[in-house]
Structures are given as C-alpha cells and as structure tokens.
N, C-alpha and C. Protein backbone atom coordinates (compact mmCIF):
# COMPACT_ATOMS: atom_id res chain seq x y z
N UNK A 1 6.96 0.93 -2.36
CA UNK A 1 5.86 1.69 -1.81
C UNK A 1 6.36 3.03 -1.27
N UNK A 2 7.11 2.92 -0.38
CA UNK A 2 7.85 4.40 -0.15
C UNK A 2 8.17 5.20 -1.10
N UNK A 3 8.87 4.62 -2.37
CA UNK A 3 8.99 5.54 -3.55
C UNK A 3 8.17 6.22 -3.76
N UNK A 4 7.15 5.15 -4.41
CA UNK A 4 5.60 6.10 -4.96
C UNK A 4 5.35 6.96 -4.14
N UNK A 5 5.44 6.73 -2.45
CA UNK A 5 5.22 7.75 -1.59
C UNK A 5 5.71 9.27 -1.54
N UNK A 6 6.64 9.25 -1.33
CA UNK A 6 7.37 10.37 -1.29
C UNK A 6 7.43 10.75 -2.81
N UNK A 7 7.71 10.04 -4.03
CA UNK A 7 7.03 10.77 -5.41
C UNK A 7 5.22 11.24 -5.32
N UNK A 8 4.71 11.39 -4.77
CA UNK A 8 3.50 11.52 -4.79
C UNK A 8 3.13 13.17 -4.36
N UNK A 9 4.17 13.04 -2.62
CA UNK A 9 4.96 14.22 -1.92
C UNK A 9 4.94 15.01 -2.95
N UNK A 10 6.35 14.64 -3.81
CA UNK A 10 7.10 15.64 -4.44
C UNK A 10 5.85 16.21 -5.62
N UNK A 11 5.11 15.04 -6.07
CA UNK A 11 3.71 16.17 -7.26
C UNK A 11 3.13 17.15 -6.71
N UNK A 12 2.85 16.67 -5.35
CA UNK A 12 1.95 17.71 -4.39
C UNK A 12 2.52 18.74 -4.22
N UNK A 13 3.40 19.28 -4.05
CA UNK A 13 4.30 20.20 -3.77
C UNK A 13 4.21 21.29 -5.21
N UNK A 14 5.50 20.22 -5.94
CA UNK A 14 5.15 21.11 -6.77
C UNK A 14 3.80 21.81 -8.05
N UNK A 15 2.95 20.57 -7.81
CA UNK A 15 1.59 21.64 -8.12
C UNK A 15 0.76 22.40 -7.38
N UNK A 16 1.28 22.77 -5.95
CA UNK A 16 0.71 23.75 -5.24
C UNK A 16 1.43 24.56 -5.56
N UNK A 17 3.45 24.52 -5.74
CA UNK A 17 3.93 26.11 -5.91
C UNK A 17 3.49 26.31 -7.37
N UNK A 18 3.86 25.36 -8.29
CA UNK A 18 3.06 26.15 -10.09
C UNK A 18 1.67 26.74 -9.81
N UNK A 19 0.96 25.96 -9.21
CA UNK A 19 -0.51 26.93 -9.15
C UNK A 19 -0.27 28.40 -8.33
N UNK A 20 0.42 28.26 -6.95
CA UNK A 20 0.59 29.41 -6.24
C UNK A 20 1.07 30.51 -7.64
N UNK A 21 2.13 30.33 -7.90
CA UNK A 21 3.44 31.00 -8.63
C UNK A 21 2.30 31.58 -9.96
N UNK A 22 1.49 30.97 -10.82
CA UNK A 22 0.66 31.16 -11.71
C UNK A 22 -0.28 31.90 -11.75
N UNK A 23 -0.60 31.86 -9.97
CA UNK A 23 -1.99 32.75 -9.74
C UNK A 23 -3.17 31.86 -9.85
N UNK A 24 -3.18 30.87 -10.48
CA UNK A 24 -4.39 30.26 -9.96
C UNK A 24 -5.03 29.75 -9.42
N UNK A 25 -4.06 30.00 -7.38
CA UNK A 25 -4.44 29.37 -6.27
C UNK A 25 -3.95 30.54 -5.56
N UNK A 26 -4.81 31.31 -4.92
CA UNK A 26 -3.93 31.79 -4.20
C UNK A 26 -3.13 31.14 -2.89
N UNK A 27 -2.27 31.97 -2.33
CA UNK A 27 -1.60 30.81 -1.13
C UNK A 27 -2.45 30.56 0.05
N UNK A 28 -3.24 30.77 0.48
CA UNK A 28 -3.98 30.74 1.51
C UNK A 28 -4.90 29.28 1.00
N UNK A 29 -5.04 29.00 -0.43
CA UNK A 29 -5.96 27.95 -1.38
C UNK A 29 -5.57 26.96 -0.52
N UNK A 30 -4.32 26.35 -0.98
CA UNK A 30 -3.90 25.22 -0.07
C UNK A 30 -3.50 25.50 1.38
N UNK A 31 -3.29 24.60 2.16
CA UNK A 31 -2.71 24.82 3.84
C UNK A 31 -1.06 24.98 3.51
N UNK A 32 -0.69 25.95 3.97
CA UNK A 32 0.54 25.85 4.42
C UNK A 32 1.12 24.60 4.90
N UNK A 33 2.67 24.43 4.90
CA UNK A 33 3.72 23.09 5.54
C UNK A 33 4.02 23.76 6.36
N UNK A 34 3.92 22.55 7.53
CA UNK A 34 4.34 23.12 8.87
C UNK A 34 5.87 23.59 8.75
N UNK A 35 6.49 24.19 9.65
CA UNK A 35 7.69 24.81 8.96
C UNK A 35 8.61 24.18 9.74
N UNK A 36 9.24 23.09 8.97
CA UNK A 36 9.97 21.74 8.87
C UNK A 36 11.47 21.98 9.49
N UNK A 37 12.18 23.21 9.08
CA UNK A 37 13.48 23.26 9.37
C UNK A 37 13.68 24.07 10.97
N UNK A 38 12.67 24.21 11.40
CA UNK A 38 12.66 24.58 12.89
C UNK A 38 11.72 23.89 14.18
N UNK A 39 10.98 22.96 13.32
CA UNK A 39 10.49 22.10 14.23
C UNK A 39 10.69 20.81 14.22
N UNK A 40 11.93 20.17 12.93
CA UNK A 40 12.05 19.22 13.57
C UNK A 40 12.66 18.58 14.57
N UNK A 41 14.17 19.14 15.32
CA UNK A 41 14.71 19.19 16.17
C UNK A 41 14.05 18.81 17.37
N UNK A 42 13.07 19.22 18.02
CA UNK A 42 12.32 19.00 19.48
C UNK A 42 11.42 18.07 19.13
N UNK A 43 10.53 18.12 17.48
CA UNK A 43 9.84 16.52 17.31
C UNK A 43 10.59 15.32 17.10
N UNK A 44 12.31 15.46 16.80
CA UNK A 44 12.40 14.23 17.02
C UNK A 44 12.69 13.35 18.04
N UNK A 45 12.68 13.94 19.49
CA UNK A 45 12.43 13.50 20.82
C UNK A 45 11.23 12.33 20.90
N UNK A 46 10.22 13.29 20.69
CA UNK A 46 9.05 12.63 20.62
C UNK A 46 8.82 11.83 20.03
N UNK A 47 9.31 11.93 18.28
CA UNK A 47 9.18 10.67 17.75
C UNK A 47 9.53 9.49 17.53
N UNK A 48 10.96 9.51 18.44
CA UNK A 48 11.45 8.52 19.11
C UNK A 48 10.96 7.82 20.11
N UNK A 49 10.35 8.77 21.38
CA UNK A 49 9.89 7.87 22.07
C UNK A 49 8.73 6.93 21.60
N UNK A 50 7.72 8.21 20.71
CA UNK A 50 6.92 7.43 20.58
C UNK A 50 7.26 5.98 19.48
N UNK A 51 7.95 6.29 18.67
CA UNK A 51 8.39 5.06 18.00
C UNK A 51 9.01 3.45 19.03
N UNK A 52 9.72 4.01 19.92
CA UNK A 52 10.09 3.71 21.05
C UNK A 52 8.52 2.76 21.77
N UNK A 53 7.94 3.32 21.97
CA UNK A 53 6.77 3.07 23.02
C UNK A 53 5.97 1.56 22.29
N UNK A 54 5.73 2.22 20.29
CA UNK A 54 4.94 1.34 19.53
C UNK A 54 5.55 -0.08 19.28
N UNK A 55 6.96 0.39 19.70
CA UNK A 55 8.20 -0.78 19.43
C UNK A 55 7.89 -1.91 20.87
N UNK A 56 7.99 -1.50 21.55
CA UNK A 56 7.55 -1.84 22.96
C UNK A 56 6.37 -2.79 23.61
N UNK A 57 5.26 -2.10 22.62
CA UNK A 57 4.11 -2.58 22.71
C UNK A 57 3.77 -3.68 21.97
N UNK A 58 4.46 -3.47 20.61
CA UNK A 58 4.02 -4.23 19.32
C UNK A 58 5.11 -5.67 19.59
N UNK A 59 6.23 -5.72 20.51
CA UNK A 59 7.39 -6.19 19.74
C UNK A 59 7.14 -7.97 20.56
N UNK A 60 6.03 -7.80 21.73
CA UNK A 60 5.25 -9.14 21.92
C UNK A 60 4.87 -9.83 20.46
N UNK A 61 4.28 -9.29 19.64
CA UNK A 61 3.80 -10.16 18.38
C UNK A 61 4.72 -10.75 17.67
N UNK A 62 6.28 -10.72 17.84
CA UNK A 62 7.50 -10.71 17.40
C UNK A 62 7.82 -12.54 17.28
N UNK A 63 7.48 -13.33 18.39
CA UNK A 63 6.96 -14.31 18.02
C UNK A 63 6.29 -15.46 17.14
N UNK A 64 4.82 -14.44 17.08
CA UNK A 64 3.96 -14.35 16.17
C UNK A 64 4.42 -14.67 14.60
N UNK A 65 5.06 -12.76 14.73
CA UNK A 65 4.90 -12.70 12.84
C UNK A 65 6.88 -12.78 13.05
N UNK A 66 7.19 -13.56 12.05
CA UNK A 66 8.43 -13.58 12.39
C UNK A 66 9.07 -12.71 11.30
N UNK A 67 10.45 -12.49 12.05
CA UNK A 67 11.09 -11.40 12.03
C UNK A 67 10.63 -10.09 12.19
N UNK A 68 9.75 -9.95 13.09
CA UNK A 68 9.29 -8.37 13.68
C UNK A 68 10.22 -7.64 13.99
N UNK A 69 11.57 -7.93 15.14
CA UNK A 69 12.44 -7.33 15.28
C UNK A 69 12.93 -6.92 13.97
N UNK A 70 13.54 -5.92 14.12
CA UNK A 70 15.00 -5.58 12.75
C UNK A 70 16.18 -6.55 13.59
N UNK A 71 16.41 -7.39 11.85
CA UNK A 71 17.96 -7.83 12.13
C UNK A 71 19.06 -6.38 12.17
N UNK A 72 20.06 -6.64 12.06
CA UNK A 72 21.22 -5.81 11.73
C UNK A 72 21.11 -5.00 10.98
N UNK A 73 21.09 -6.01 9.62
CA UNK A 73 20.82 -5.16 8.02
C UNK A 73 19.50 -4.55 8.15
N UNK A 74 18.44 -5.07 8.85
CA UNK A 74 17.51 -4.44 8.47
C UNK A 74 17.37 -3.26 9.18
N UNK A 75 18.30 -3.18 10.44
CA UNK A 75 18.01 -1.62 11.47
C UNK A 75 19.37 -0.72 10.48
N UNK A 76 19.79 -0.92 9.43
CA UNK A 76 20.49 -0.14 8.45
C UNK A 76 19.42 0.41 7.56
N UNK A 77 18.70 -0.19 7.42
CA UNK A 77 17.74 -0.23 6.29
C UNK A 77 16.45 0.51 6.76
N UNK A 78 16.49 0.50 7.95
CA UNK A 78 15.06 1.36 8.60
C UNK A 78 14.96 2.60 8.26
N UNK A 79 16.68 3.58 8.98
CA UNK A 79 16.42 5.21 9.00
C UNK A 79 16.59 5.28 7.56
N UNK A 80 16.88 4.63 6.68
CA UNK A 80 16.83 5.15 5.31
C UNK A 80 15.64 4.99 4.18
N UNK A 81 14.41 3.88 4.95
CA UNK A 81 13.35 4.13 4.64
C UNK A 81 12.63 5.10 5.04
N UNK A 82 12.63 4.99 6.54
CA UNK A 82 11.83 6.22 7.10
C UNK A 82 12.49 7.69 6.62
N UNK A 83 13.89 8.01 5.95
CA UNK A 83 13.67 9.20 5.10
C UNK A 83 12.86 9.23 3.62
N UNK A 84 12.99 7.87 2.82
CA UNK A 84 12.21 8.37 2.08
C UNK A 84 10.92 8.77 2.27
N UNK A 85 10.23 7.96 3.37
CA UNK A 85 8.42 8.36 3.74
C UNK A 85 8.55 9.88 4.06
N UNK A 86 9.70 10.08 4.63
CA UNK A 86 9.19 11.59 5.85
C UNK A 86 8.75 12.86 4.50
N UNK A 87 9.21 12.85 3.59
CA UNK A 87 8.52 14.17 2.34
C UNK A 87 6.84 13.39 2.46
N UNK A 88 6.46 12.73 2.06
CA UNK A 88 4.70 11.91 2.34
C UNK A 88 4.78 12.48 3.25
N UNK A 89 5.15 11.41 4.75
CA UNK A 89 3.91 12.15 5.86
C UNK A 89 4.15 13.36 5.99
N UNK A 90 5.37 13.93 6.04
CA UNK A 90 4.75 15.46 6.16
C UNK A 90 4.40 16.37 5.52
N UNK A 91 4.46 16.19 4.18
CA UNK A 91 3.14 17.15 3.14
C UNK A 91 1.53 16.10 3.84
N UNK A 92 1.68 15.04 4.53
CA UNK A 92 0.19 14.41 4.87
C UNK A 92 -0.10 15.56 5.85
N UNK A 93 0.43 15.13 6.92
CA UNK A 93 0.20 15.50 8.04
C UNK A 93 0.14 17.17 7.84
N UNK A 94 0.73 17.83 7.20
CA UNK A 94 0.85 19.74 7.14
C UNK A 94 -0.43 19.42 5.94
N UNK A 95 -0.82 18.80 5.84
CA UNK A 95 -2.43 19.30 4.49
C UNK A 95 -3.57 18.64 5.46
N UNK A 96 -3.63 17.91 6.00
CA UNK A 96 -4.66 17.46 6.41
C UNK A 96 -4.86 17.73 7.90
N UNK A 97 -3.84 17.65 8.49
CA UNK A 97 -4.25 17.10 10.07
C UNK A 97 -3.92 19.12 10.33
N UNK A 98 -5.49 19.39 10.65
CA UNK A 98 -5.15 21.06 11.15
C UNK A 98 -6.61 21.07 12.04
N UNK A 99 -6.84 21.88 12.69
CA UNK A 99 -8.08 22.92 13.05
C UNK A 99 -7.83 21.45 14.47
N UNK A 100 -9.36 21.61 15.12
CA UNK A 100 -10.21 21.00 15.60
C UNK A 100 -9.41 19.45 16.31
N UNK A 101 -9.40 18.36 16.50
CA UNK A 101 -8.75 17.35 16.98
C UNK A 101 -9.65 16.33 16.07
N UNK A 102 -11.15 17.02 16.43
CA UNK A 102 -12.10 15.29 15.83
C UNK A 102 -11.81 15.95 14.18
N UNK A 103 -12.21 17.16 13.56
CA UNK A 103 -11.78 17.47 12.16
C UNK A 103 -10.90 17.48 11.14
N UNK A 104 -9.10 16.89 12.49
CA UNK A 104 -8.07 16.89 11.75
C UNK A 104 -8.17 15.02 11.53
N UNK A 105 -9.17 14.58 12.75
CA UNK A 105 -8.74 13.17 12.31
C UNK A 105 -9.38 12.76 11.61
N UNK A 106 -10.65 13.15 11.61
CA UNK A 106 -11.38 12.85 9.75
C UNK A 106 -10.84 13.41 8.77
N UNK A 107 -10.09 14.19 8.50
CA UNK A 107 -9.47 14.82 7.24
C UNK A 107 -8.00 13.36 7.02
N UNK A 108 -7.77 13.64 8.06
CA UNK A 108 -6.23 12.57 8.09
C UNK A 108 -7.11 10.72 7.52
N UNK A 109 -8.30 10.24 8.38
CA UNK A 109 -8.76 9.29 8.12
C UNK A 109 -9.31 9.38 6.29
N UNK A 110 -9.85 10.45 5.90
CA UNK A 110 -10.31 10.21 4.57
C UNK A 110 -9.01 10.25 3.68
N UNK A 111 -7.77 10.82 3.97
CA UNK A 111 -6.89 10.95 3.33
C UNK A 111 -6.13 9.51 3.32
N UNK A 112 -5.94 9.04 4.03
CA UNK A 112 -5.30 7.55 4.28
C UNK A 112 -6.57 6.49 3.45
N UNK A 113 -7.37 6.55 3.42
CA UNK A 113 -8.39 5.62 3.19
C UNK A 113 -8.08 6.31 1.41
N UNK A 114 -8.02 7.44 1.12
CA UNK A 114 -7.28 7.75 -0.58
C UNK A 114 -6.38 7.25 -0.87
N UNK A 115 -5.65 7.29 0.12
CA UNK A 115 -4.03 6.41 -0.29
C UNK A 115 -4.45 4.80 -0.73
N UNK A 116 -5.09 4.21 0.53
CA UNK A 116 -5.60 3.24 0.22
C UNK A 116 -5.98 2.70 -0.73
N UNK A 117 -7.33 3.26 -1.14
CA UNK A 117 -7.90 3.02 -2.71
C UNK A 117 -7.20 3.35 -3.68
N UNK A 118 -6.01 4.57 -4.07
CA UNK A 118 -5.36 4.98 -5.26
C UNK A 118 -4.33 3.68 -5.17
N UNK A 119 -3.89 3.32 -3.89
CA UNK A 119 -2.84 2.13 -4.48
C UNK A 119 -3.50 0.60 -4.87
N UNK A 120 -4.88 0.58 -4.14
CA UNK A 120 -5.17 -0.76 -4.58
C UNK A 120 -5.44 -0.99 -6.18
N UNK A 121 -6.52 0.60 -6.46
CA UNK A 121 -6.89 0.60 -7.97
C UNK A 121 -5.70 0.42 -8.62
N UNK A 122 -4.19 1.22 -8.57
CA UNK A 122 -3.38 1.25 -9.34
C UNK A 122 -2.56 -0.07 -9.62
N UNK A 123 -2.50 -0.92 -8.12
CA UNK A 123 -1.97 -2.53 -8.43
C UNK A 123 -3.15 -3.15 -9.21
N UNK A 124 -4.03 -2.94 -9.45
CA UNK A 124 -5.25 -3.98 -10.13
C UNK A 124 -5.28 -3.66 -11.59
N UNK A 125 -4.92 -2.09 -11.89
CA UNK A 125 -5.00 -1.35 -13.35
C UNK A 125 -3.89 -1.78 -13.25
N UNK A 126 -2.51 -2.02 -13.22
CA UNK A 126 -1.11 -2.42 -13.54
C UNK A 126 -0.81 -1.66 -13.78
N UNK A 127 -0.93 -0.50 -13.54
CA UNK A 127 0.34 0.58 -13.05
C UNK A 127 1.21 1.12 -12.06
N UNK A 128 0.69 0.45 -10.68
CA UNK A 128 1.45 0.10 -9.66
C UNK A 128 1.90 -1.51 -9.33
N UNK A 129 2.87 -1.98 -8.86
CA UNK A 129 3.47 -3.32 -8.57
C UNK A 129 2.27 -4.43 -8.39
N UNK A 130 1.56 -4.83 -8.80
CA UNK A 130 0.67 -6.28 -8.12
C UNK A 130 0.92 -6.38 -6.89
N UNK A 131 2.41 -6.47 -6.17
CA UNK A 131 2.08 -6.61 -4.71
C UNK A 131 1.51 -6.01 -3.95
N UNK A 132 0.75 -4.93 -4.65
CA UNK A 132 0.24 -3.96 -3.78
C UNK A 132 -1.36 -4.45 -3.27
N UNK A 133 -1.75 -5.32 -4.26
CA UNK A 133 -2.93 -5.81 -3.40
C UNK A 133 -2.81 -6.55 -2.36
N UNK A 134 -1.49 -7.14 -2.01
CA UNK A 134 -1.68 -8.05 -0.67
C UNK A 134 -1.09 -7.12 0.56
N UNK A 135 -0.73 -5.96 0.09
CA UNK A 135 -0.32 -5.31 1.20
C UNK A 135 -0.81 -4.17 1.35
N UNK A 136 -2.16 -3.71 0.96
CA UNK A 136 -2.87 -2.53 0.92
C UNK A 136 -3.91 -3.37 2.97
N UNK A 137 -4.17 -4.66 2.69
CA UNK A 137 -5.13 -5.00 3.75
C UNK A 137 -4.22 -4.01 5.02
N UNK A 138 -2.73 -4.91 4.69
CA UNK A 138 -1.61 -4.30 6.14
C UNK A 138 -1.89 -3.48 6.11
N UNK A 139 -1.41 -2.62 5.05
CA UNK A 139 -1.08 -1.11 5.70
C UNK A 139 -2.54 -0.55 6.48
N UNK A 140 -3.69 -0.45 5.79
CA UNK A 140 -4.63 -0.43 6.48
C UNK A 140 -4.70 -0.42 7.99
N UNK A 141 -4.68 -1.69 8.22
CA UNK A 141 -4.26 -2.05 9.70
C UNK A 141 -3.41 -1.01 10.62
N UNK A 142 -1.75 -0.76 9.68
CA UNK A 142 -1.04 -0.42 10.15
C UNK A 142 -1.21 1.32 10.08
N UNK A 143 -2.29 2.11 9.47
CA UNK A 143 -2.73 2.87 9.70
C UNK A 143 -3.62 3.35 10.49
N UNK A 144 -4.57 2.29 10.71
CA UNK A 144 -5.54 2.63 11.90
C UNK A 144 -4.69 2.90 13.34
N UNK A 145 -3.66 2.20 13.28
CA UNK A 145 -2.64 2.14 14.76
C UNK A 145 -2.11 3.42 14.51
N UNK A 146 -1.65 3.73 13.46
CA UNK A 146 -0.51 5.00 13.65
C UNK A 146 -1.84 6.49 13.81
N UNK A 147 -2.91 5.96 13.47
CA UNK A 147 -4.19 7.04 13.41
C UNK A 147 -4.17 7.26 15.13
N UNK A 148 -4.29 6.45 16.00
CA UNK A 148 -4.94 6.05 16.91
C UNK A 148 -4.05 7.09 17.55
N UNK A 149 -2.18 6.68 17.74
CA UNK A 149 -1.10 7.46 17.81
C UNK A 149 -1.25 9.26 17.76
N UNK A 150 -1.66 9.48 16.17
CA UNK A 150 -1.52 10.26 15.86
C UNK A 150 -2.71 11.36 16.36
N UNK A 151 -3.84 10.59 16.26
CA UNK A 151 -4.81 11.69 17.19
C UNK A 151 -4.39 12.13 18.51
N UNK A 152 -3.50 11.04 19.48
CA UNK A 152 -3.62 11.84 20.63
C UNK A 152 -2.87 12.60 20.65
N UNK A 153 -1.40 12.17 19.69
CA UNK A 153 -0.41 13.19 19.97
C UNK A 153 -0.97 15.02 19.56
N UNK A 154 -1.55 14.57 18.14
CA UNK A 154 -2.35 15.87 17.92
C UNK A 154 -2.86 16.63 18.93
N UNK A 155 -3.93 15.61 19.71
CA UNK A 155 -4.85 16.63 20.43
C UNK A 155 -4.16 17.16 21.99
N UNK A 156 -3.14 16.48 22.13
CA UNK A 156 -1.99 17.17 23.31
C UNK A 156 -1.14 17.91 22.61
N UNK A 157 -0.55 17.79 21.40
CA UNK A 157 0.61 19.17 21.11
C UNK A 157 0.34 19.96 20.09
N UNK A 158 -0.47 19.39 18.87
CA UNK A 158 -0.47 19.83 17.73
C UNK A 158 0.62 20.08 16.49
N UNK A 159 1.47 19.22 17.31
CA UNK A 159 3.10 19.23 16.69
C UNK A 159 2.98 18.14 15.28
N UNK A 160 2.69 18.70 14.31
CA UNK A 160 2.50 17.64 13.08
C UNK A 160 3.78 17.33 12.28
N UNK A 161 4.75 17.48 12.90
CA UNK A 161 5.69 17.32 12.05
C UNK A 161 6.16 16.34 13.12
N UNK A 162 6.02 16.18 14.69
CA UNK A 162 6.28 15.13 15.37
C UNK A 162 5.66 13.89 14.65
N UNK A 163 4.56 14.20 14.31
CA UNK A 163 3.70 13.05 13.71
C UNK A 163 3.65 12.82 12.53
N UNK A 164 4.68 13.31 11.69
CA UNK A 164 5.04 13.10 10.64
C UNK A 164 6.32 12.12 10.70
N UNK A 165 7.04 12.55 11.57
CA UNK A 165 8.42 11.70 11.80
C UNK A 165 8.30 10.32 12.54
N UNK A 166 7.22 10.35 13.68
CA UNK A 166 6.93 9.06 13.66
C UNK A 166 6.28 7.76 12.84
N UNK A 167 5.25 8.63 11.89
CA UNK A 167 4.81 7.63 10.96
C UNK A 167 5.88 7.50 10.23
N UNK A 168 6.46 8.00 9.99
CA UNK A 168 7.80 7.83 8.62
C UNK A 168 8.84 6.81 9.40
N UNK A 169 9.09 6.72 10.53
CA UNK A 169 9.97 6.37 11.73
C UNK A 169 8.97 4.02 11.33
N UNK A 170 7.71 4.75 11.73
CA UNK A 170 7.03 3.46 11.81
C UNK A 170 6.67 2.59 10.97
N UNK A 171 6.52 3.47 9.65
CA UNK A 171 6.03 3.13 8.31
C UNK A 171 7.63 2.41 8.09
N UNK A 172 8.40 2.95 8.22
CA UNK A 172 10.25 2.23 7.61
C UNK A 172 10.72 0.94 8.56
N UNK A 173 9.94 0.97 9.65
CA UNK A 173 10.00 -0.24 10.51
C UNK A 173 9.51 -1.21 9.77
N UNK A 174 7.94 -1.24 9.51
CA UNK A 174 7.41 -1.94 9.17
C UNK A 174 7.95 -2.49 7.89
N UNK A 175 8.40 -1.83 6.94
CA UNK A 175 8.70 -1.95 5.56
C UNK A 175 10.15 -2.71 5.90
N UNK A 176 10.99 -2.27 6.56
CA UNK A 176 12.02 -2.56 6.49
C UNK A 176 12.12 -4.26 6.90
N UNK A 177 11.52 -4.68 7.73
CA UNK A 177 11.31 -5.83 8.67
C UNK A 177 10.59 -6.55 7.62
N UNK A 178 10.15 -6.17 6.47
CA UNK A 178 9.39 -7.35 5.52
C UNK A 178 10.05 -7.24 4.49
N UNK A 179 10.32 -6.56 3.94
CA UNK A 179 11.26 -6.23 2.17
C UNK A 179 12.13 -7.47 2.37
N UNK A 180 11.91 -8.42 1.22
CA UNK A 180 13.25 -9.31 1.22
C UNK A 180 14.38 -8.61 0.64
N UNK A 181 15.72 -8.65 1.93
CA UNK A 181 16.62 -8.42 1.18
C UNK A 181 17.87 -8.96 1.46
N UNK A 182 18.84 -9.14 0.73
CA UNK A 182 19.97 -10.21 1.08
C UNK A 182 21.30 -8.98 0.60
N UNK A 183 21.93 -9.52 1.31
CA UNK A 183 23.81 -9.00 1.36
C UNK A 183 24.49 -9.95 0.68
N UNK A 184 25.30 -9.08 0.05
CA UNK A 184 26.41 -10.39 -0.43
C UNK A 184 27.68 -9.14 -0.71
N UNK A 185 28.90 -10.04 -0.07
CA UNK A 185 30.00 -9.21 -0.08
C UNK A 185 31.20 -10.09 -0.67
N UNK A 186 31.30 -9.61 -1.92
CA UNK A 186 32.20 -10.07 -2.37
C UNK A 186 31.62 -10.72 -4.15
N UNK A 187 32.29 -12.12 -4.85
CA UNK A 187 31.71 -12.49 -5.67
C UNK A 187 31.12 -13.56 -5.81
C-alpha cells in the first residue's frame, strides 16, 4: 500500500511539471508544494510529538488489537515506511489542505475518501492486491483520526508539511505493526 502510495505521489508530480513545462497548465493551474527542504526541520518536532501524543492515546487498545506496540523489528521497519508515505502525504497535504480551515478539510476529506474508492475499485478490478478490500474499512477509520489531528493542527499553524510527516509517521506505524514479517539470519 505505501508503494502504490508514494507511486501515485511520483505520477502527480510529474504530470503537473510535463503539463507546467508544455504550457498546458499554467503554474498557478495546480497549487504549489509546500517548500519541503526548509520546513521540514521545525515540523519534525511537531510531528513527533504529535505522533508521540496518538501513540499515547491509542496505545490503551494495545491489549485489544494485538501487537499494537512495535516489536523491535517492527520499530526498524516503521521510519522506513513512514519514508515511503512522506512523497503521498505531502504532495496530499501541499494540493489539498490550503485556504480557509473548514475548506482545507473538505478538500483533504474528499481527497482521502478518492483514495479510498480508487483502492477499493482497483482490489475488486484486480489490479491492485485483493487485500485491499479488507483493509480499505481500516484505513478509513484510520483516516478519520489522522483528519481529526490534522484539522486542528492546520487551523493553529498551517504547517502542512508538519502534517504531512505525521500522517506518514502514523500511516508507517500502523502498517508496520500489521505487515507480516519474519527475520531469519542465517540458513
């Protein structure tokens, strides 16, 4: 799922610069990316804590759904999911979440609810994995929470690249803590 993600990123991108570069968008057509190599430094404070905070809150259900915590391998396995998400959320978050607080979160809510439907249609047409229908309900879920997150941080800083690094931060938690995966060292 992260793959497709961040490949999805990378189409977006580059068919905004071919269209820019072509002339048949001008640049103003699409929204600008927040400008990544100078703000992420001070958002990743924030997106720690706040990753920090959701960890905190959520990690009662740990019980519950087992293995919520990250084992070992799997807190290896986290920051290297949450880089593949971070190209996604933040072409998400720099296209959608702008202007207004209630306008960025309906733009951000219809955009997630696309993600939604393009991955369920695509596990059902068999061009994305089948598992994607049993885990389109989660993510759902696990979007409405990071929505909830993400509006307030919005409507106190407007820092979208903070809120890019935490969903990517949260999204690799989540993923990481369910992906079966096993070690073996040696033969």
């Amino acid at each position: 799922m992260a793959g497709y993600l961040s490949l999805a990123a990378g189409l977006i991108l580059v068919t905004r610069h071919v269209a820019v570069r072509a002339g048949t968008l001008g640049v103003g057509s699409w929204p600008a990316l927040a400008d990544f190599r100078t703000a992420w430094r001070p958002a990743l404070g924030s997106a720690a804590l706040g990753t920090l905070g959701v960890f905190l809150l959520l990690n009662p259900l740990a019980p519950v759904f087992h293995r919520f915590v990250p084992t070992p391998e799997r807190m290896i396995l986290l920051p290297a999911v949450a880089a593949v998400l971070l190209p996604f959320t933040f072409v998400f978050h720099s296209f959608l979440r702008r202007g207004p607080t209630a306008r960025a979160t309906l733009s951000s809510v219809a955009g997630r609810i696309l993600v939604l439907v393009v991955m369920q249609v695509g596990a059902v047409a068999g061009v994305l994995p089948g598992v994607l229908v049993v885990i389109v309900p989660v993510l759902a879920l696990i979007f409405v929470l990071v929505e909830i997150v993400a509006s307030a941080m919005y409507s106190t800083s407007r820092n979208v690249v903070a809120i890019a690094l935490l969903e990517a931060l949260w999204l690799g938690w989540m993923i990481s803590v369910t992906v079966p995966i096993t070690l073996s060292f040696g033969g």
